[in-house]
Structures are given as structure tokens and as C-alpha cells.
Protein backbone atom coordinates (compact mmCIF):
# COMPACT_ATOMS: atom_id res chain seq x y z
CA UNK A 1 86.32 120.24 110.17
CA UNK A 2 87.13 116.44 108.96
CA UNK A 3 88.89 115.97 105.83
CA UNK A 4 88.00 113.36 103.11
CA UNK A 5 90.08 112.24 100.19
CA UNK A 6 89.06 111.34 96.59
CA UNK A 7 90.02 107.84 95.30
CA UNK A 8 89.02 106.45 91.70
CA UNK A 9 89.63 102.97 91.13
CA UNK A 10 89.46 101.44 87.32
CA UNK A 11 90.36 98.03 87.01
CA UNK A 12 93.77 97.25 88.83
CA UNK A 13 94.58 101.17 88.21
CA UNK A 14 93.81 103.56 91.23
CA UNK A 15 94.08 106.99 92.48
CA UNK A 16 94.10 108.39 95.49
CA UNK A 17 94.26 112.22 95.97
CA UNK A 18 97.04 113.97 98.41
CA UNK A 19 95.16 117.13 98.68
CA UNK A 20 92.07 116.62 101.68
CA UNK A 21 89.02 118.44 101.05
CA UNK A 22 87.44 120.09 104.01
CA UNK A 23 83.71 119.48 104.77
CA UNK A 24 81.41 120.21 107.50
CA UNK A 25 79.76 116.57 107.78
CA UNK A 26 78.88 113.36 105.83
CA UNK A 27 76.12 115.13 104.07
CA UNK A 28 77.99 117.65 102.72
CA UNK A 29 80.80 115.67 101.92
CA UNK A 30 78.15 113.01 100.44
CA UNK A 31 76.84 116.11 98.17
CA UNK A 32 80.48 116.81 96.98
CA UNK A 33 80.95 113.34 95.66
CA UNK A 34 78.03 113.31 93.74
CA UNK A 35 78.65 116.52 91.82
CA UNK A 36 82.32 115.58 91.01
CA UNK A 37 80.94 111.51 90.06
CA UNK A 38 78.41 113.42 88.65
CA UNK A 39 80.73 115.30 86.54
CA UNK A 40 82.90 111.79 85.74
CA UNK A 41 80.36 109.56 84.93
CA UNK A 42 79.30 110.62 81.23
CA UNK A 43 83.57 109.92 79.91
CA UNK A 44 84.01 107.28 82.02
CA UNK A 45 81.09 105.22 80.92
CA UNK A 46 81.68 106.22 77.67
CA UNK A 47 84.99 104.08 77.78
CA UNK A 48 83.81 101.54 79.82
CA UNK A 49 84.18 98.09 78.75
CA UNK A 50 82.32 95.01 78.85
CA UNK A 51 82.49 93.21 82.27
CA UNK A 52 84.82 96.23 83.74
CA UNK A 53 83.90 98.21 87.23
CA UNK A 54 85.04 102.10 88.02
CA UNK A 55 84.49 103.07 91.11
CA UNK A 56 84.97 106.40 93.43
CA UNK A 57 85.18 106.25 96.67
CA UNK A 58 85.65 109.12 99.87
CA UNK A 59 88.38 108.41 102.33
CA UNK A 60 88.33 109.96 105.77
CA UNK A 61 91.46 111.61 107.18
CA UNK A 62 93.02 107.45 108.12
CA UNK A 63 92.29 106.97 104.66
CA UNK A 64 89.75 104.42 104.88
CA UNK A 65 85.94 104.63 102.84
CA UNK A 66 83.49 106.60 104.02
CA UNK A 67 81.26 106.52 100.94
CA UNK A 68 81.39 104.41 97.82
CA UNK A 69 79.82 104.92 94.11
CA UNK A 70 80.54 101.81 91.81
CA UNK A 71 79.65 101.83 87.44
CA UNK A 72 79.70 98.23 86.99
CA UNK A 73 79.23 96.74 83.13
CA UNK A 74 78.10 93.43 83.13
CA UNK A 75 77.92 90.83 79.80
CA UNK A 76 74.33 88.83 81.35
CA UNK A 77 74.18 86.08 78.45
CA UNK A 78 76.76 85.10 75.91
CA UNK A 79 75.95 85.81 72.19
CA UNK A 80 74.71 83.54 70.09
């Protein structure tokens, strides 16, 4: 079975995890990283802050992305 690897990236600051999780194909492996961004999402975009990205991505077993899931806060017009 391939292994994948969890990275979070926030800002300059990143994360990638040493222990591979095991999954059966890119569905399933899809279906894991939405339950654990899933899980995320609601603190991180709770300290999100203007103009900032977070992002979580799955590595395969070279390390490189298989899947991607970016938050990104955008300021659209200045205030007045």
C-alpha cells in the first residue's frame, strides 16, 4: 500500500509529518485529508489573518504533493 505524508504550511512556517500513513489509493487517501482539514479548518481560520494563506497538503512516499487544500484571506479594497 503507498504511503502519504501530512504537511501544513502557514506563512513561512511548515510542517511536515515523519510518520507515513498507509492508504489503499488516492481516494481514500483524498477522504483522509478532508476529515483531518476538516477537523483543522474551524481554529485555523479562526486565527487567520488578513491577506495570510494556510495550506495542507499530502505528500507521496518521495515527498512530493499529491493533493493540495489552500484557506486563503484576502483584503479586496482598502478602507476608506
Amino acid at each position: 500500500m503507498p504511503i502519504y505524508f501530512f504537511s501544513v504550511r502557514h506563512g513561512e512556517d511548515a510542517c511536515v509529518s515523519n510518520d507515513g500513513a498507509e492508504f489503499p489509493d488516492h481516494n481514500a487517501a483524498w477522504k483522509e485529508m478532508t476529515g483531518v482539514c476538516g477537523d483543522m479548518i474551524a481554529d485555523v481560520s479562526r486565527k487567520l489573518s488578513e491577506n495570510a494563506e494556510w495550506q495542507m497538503e499530502l505528500l507521496d512516499e518521495g515527498k512530493k504533493p499529491v493533493f493540495r487544500i489552500r484557506l486563503v484571506a484576502e483584503t479586496l479594497r482598502e478602507n476608506d
